[in-house]
C-alpha atoms as a PDB file:
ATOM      1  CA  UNK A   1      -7.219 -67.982   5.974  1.00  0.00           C
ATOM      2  CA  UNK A   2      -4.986 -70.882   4.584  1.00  0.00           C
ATOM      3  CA  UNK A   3      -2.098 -68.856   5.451  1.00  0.00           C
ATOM      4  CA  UNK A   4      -3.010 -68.062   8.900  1.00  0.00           C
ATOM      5  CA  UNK A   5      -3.544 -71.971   9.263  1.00  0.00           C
ATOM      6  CA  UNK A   6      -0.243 -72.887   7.710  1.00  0.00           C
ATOM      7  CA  UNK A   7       1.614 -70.270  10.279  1.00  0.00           C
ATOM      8  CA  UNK A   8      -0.513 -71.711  13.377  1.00  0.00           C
ATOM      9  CA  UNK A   9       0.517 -74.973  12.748  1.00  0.00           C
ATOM     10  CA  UNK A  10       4.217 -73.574  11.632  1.00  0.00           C
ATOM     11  CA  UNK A  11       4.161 -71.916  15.358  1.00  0.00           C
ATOM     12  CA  UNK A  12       2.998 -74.789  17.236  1.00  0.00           C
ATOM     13  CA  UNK A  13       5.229 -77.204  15.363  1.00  0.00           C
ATOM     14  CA  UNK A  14       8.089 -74.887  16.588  1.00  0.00           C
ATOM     15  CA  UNK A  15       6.323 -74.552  20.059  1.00  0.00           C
ATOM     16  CA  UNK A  16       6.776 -78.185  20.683  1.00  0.00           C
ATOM     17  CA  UNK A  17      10.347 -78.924  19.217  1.00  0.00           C
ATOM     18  CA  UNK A  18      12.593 -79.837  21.617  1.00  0.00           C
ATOM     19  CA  UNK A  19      14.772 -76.369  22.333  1.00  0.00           C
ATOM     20  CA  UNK A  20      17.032 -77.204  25.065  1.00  0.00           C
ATOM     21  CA  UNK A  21      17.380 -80.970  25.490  1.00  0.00           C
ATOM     22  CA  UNK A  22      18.099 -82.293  21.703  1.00  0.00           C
ATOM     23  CA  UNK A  23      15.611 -85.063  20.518  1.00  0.00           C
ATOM     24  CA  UNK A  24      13.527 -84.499  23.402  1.00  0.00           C
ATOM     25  CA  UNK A  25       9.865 -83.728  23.630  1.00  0.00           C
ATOM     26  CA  UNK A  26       8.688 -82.609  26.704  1.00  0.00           C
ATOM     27  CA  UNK A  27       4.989 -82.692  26.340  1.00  0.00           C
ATOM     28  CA  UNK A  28       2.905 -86.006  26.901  1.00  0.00           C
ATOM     29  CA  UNK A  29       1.367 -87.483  23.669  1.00  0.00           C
ATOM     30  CA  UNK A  30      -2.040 -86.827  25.184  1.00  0.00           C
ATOM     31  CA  UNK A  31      -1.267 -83.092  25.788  1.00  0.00           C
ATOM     32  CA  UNK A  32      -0.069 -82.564  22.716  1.00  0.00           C
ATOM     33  CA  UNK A  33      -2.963 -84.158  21.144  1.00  0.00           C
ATOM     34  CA  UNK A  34      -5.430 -81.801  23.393  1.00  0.00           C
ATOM     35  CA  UNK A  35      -3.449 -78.954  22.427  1.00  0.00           C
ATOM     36  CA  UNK A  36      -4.543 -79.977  18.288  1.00  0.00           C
ATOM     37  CA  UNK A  37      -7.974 -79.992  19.616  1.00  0.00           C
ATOM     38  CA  UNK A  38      -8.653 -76.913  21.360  1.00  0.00           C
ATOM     39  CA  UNK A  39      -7.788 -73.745  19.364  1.00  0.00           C
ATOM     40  CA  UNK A  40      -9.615 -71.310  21.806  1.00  0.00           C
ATOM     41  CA  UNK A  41      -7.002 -69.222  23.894  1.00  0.00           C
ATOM     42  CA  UNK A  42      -8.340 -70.405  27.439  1.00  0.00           C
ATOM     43  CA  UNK A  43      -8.825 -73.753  26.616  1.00  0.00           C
ATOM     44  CA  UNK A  44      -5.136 -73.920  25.291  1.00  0.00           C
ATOM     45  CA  UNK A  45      -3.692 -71.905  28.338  1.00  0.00           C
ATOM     46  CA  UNK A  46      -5.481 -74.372  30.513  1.00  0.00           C
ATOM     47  CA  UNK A  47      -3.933 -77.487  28.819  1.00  0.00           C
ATOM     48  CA  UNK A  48      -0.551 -75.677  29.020  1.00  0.00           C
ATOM     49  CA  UNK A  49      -1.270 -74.914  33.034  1.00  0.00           C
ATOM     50  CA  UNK A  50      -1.966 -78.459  33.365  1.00  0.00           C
ATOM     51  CA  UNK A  51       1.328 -79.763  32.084  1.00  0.00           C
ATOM     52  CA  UNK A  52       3.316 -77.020  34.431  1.00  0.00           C
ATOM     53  CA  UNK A  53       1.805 -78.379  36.540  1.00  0.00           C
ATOM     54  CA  UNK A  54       2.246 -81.877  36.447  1.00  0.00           C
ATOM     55  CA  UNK A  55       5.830 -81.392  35.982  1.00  0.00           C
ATOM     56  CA  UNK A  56       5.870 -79.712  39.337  1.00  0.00           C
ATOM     57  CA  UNK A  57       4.040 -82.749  40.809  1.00  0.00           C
ATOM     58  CA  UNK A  58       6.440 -84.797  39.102  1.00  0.00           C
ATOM     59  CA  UNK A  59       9.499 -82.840  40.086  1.00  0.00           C
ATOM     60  CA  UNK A  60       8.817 -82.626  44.035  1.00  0.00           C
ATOM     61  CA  UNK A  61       7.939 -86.369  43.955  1.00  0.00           C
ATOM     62  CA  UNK A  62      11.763 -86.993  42.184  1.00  0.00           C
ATOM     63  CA  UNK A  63      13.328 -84.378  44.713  1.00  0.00           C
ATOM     64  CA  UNK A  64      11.782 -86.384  47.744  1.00  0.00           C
ATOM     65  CA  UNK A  65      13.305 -89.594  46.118  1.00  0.00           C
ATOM     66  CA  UNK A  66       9.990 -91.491  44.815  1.00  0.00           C
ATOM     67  CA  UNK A  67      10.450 -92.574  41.095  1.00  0.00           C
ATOM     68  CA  UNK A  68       7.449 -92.581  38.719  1.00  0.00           C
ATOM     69  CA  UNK A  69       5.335 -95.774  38.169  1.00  0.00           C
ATOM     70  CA  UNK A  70       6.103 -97.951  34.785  1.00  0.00           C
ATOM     71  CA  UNK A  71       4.252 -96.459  32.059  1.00  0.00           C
ATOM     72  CA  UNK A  72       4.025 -92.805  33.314  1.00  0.00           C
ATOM     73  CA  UNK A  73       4.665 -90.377  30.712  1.00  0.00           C
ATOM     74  CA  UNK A  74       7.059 -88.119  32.428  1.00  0.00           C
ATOM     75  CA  UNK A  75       9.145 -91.408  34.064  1.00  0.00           C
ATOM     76  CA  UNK A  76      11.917 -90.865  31.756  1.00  0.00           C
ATOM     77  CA  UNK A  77      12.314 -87.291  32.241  1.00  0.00           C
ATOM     78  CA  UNK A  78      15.514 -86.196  34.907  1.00  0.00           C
ATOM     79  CA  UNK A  79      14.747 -83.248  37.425  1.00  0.00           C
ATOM     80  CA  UNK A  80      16.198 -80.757  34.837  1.00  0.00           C
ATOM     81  CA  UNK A  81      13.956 -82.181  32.118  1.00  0.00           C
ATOM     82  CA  UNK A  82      11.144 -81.429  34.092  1.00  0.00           C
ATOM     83  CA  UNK A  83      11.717 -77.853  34.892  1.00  0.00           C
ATOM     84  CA  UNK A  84      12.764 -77.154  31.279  1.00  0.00           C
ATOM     85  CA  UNK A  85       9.423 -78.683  30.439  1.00  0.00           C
ATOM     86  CA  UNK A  86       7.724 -76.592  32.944  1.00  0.00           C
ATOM     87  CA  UNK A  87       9.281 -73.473  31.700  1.00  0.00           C
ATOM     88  CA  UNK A  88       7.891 -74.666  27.687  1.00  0.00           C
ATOM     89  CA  UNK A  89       5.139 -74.670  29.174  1.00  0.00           C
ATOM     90  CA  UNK A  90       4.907 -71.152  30.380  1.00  0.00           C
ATOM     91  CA  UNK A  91       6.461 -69.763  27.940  1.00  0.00           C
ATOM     92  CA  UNK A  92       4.364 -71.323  25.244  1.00  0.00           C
ATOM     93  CA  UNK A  93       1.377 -70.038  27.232  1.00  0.00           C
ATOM     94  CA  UNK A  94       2.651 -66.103  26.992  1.00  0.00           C
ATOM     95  CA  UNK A  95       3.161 -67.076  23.314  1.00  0.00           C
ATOM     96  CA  UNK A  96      -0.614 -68.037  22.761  1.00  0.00           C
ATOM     97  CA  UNK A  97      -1.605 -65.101  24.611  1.00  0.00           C
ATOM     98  CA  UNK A  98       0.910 -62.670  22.312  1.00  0.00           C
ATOM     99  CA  UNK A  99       0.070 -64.257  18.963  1.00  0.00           C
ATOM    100  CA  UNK A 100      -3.734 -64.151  20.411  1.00  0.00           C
ATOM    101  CA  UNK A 101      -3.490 -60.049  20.920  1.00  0.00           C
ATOM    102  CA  UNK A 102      -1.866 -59.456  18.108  1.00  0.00           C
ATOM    103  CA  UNK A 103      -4.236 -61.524  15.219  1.00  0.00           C
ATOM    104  CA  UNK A 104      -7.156 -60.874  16.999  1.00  0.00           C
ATOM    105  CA  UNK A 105      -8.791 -57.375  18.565  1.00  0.00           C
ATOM    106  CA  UNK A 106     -11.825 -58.437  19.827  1.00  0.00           C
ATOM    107  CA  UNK A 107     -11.283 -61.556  22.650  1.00  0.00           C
ATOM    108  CA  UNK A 108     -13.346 -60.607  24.985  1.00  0.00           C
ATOM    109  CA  UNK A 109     -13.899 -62.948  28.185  1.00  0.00           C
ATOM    110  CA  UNK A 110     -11.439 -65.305  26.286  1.00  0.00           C
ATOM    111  CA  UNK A 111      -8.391 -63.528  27.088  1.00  0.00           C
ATOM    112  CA  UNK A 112      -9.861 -62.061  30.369  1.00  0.00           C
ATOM    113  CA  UNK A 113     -10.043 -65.948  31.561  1.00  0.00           C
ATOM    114  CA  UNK A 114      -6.501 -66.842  29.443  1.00  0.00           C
ATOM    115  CA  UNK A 115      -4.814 -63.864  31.922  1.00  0.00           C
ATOM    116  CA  UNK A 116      -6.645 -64.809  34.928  1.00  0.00           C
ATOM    117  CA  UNK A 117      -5.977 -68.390  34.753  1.00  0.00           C
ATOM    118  CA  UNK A 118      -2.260 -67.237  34.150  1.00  0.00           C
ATOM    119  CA  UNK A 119      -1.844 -64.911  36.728  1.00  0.00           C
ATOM    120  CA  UNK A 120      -3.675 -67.522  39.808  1.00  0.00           C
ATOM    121  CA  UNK A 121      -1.948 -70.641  38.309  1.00  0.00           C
ATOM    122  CA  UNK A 122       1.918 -68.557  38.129  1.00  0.00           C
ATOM    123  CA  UNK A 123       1.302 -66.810  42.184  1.00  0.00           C
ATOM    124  CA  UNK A 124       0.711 -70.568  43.305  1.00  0.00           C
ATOM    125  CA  UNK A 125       3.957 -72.232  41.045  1.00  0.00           C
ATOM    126  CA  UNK A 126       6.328 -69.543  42.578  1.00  0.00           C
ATOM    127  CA  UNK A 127       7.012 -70.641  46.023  1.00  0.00           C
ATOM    128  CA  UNK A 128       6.953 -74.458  44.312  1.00  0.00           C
ATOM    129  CA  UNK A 129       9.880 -73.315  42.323  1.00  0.00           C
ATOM    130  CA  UNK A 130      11.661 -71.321  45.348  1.00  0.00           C
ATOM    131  CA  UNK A 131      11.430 -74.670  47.440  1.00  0.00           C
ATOM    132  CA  UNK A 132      13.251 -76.295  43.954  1.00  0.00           C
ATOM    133  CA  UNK A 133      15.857 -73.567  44.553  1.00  0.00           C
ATOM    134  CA  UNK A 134      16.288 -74.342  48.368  1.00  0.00           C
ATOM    135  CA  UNK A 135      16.587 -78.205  47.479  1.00  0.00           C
ATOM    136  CA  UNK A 136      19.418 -77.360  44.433  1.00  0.00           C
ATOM    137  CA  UNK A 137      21.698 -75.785  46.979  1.00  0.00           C
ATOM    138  CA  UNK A 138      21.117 -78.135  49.631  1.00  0.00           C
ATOM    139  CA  UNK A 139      22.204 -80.713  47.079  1.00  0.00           C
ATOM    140  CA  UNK A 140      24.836 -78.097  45.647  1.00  0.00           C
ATOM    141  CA  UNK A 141      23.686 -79.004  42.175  1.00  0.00           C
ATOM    142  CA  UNK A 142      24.362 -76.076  39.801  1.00  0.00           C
ATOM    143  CA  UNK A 143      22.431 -76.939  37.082  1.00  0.00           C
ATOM    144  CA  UNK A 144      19.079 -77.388  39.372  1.00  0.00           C
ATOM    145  CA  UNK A 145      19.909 -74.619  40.930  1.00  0.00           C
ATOM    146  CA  UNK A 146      20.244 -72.276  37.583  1.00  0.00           C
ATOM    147  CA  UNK A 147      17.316 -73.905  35.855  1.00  0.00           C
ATOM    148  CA  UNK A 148      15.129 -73.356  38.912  1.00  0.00           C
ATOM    149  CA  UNK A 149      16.123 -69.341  38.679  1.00  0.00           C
ATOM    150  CA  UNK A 150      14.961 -69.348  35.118  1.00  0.00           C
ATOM    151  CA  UNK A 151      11.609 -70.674  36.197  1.00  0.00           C
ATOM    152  CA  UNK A 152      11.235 -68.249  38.615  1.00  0.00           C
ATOM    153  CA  UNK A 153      12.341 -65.820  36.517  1.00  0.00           C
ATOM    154  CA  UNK A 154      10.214 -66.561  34.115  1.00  0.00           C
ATOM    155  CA  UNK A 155       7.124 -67.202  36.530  1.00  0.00           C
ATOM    156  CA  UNK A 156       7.586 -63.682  38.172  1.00  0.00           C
ATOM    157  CA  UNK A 157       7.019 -62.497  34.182  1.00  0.00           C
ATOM    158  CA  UNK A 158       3.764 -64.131  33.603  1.00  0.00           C
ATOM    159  CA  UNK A 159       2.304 -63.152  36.634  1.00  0.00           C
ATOM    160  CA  UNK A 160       3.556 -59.416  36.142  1.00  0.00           C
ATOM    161  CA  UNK A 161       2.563 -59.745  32.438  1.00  0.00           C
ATOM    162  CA  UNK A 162      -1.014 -60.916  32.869  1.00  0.00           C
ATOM    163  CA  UNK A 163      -1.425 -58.555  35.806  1.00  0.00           C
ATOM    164  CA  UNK A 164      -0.106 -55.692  32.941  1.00  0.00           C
ATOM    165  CA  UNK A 165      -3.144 -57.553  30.729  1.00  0.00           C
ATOM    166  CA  UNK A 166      -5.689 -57.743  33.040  1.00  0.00           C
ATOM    167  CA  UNK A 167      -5.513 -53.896  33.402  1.00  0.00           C
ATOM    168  CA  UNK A 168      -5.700 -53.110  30.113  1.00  0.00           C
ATOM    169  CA  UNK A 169      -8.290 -55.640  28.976  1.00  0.00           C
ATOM    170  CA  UNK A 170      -9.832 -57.088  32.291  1.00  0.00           C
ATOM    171  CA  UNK A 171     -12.130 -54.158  32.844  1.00  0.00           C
ATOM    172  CA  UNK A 172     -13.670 -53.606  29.823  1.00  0.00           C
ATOM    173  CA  UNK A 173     -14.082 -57.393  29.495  1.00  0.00           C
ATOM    174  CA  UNK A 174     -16.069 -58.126  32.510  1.00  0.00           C
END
């Protein structure tokens, strides 16, 4: 039991390091904080959702030229820090949900909801992203433009992955 402790907080340690953008952390304080608090599977895709979210939110207000308010947590973060922190955040979901399946072979409703929140939450973030695509070569920015693929790229395999879930576990679940 110690062990599997030690290697969940190993994993989430490494979930949160900053990857792409050196000496950068990506989530807020208070999601990482909610994320030490919840160790059920929907409750931790939810908090994950909610920061793709919000860096969404966050990125259409920076494309339409509004800045963020003093004191908002994401106010420091560029356009391409927000979609690599909306991509941690998927991808650290379909982690959860993999290390979730394979510790654990009874879930139940738990992974049912995980999948279903997934799947409803990734079919409404892909035509956000494909608008982020439209604005990156308006703009002809590159780098927008290729982190913005990778998004979608990686949105297209959540929703394809929990749909692949859902059949396999949804029914049987319900």
């Amino acid at each position: 039991m110690r062990s599997f402790a030690a290697l969940s907080a190993a994993a989430l340690v490494v979930l949160l390091l900053p990857g792409a953008i050196p000496g950068r952390e990506l989530l807020t304080e208070k999601e990482i904080e909610q994320l030490r608090l919840y160790r059920e599977l929907d409750k931790r895709v939810e908090i994950y959702l909610k920061a793709a979210e919000l860096r969404l939110d966050t990125l259409k207000q920076r494309l339409a030229g509004q800045e963020s308010k003093e004191g908002d947590p994401l106010e420091f973060q560029s356009t391409l820090d927000l979609l690599e922190g909306y991509s941690r955040a998927m991808r650290s979901i379909m982690a959860n949900i993999d290390e979730a399946v394979g510790y654990k072979k009874e879930l139940g409703k738990e992974l049912v909801n995980a999948l279903e929140k997934l799947k409803e939450s990734s079919e409404k973030y892909h035509p956000r992203l494909e608008e982020v695509l439209k604005e990156a070569v308006k703009r002809k920015d590159q780098q927008l433009y290729r982190q913005a693929e990778r998004a979608i790229e990686l949105t297209r395999g959540a929703v394809e992955g929990a749909k692949i879930g859902l059949e396999r576990w949804g029914k049987s679940n319900r």
